[in-house]
C-alpha atoms as a PDB file:
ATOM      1  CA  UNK A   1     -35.333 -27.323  25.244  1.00  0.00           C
ATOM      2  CA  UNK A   2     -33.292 -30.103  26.542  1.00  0.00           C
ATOM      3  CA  UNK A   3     -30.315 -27.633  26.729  1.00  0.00           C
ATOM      4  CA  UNK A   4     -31.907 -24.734  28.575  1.00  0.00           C
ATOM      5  CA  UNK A   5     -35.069 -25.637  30.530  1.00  0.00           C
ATOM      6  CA  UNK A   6     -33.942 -29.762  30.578  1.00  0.00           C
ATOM      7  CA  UNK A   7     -36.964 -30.844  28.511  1.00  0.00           C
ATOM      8  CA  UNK A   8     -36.133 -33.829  26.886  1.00  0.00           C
ATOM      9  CA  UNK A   9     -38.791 -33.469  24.386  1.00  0.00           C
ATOM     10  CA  UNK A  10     -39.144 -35.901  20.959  1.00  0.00           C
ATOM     11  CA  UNK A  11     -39.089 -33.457  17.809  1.00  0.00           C
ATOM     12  CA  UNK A  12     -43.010 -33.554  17.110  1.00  0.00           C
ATOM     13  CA  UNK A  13     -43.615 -32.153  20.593  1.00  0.00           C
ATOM     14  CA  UNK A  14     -41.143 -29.818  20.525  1.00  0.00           C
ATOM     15  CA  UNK A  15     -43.381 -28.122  17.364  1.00  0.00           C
ATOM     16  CA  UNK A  16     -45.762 -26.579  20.109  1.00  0.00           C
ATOM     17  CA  UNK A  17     -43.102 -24.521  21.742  1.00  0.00           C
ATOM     18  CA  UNK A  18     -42.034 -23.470  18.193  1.00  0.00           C
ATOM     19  CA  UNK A  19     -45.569 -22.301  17.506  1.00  0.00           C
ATOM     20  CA  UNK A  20     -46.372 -20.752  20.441  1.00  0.00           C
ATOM     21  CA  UNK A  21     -42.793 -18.793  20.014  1.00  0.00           C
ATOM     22  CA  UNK A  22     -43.765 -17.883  16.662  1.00  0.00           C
ATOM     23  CA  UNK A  23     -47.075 -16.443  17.842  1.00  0.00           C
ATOM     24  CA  UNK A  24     -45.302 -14.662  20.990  1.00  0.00           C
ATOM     25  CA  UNK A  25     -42.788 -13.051  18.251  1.00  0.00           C
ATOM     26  CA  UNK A  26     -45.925 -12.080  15.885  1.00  0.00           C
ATOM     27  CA  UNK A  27     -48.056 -10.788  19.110  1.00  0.00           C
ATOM     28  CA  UNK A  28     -50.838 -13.100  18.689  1.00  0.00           C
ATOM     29  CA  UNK A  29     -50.374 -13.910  22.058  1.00  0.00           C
ATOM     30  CA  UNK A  30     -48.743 -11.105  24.012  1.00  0.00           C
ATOM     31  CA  UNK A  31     -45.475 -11.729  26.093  1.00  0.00           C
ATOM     32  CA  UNK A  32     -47.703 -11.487  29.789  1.00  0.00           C
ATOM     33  CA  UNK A  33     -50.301 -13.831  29.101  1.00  0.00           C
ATOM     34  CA  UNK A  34     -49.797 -17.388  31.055  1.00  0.00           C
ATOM     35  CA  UNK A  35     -49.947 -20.250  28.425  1.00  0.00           C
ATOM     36  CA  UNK A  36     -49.878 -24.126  28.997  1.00  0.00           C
ATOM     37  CA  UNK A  37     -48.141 -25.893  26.254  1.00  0.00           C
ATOM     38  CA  UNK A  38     -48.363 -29.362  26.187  1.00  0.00           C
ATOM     39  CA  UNK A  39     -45.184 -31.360  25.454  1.00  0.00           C
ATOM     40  CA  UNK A  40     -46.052 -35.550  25.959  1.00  0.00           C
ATOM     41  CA  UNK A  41     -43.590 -36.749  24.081  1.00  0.00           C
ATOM     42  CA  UNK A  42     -39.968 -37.940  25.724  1.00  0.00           C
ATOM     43  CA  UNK A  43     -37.246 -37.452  23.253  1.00  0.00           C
ATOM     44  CA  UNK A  44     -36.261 -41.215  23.771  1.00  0.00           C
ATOM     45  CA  UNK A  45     -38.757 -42.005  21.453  1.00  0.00           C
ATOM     46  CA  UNK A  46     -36.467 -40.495  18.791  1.00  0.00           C
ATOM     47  CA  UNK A  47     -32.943 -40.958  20.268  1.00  0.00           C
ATOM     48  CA  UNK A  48     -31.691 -42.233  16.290  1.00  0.00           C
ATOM     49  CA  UNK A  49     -32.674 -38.733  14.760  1.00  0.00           C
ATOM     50  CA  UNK A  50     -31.897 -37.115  17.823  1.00  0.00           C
ATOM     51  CA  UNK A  51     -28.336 -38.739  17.948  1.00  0.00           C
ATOM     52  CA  UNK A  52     -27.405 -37.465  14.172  1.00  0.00           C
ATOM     53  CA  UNK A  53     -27.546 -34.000  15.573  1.00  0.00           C
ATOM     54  CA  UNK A  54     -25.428 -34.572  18.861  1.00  0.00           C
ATOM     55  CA  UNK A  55     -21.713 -35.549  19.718  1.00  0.00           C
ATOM     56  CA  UNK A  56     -21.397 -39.088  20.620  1.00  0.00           C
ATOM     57  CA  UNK A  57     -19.926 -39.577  24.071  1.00  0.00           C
ATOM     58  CA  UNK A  58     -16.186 -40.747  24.339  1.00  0.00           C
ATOM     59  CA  UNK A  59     -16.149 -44.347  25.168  1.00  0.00           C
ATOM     60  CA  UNK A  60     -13.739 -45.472  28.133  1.00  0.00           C
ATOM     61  CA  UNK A  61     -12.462 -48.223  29.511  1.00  0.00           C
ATOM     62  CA  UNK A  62     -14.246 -48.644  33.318  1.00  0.00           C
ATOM     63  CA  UNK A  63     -11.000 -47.485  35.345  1.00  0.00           C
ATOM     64  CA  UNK A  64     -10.218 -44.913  37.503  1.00  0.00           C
ATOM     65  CA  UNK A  65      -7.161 -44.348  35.404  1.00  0.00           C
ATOM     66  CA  UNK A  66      -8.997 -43.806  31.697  1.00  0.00           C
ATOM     67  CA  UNK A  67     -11.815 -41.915  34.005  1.00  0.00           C
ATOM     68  CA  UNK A  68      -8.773 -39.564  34.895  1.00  0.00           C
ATOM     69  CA  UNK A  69      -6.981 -39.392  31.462  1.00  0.00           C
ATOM     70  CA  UNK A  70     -10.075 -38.391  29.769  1.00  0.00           C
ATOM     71  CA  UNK A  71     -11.282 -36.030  32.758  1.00  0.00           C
ATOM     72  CA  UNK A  72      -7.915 -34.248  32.152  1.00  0.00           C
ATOM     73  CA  UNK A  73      -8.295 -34.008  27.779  1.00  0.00           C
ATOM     74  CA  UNK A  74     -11.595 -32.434  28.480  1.00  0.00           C
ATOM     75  CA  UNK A  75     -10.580 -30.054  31.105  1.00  0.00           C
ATOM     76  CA  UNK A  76     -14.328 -29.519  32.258  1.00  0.00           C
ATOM     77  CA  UNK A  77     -17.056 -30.551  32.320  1.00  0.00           C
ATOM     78  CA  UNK A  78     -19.698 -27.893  31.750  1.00  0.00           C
ATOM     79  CA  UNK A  79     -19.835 -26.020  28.277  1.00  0.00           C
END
């Protein structure tokens, strides 16, 4: 979620989208109906089991020139 719709969610609350897009796919609930699906959790609450699953961002010295070294190994930065 965090990567497509920007939903920082914490993995327990993420288990209601995954249910309701299992019951989309099966056609308990059919792909026009409006649903509300509660997500309260912010996925700081789990940023240690989150960060296992993530790259860890590239440390750098605070200077324009290690900004601009770095800025030119990556290339760009969207994905």
């Amino acid at each position: 979620m965090a990567e497509k719709e920007g939903i920082f969610s914490e993995p327990a609350g993420s288990v209601a989208i995954a249910v309701l897009k299992k019951l989309v796919e099966e056609g308990t609930i059919r792909p026009d109906e409006a649903v509300v699906c509660c997500v309260t959790g912010n996925g700081f609450k789990a940023a240690d089991t989150i960060q296992k699953e993530i790259e860890s961002p590239k440390i750098i010295e605070p200077s324009l020139e290690a900004f601009s070294k770095i800025h030119e190994e990556i290339g760009t930065w969207s994905s």
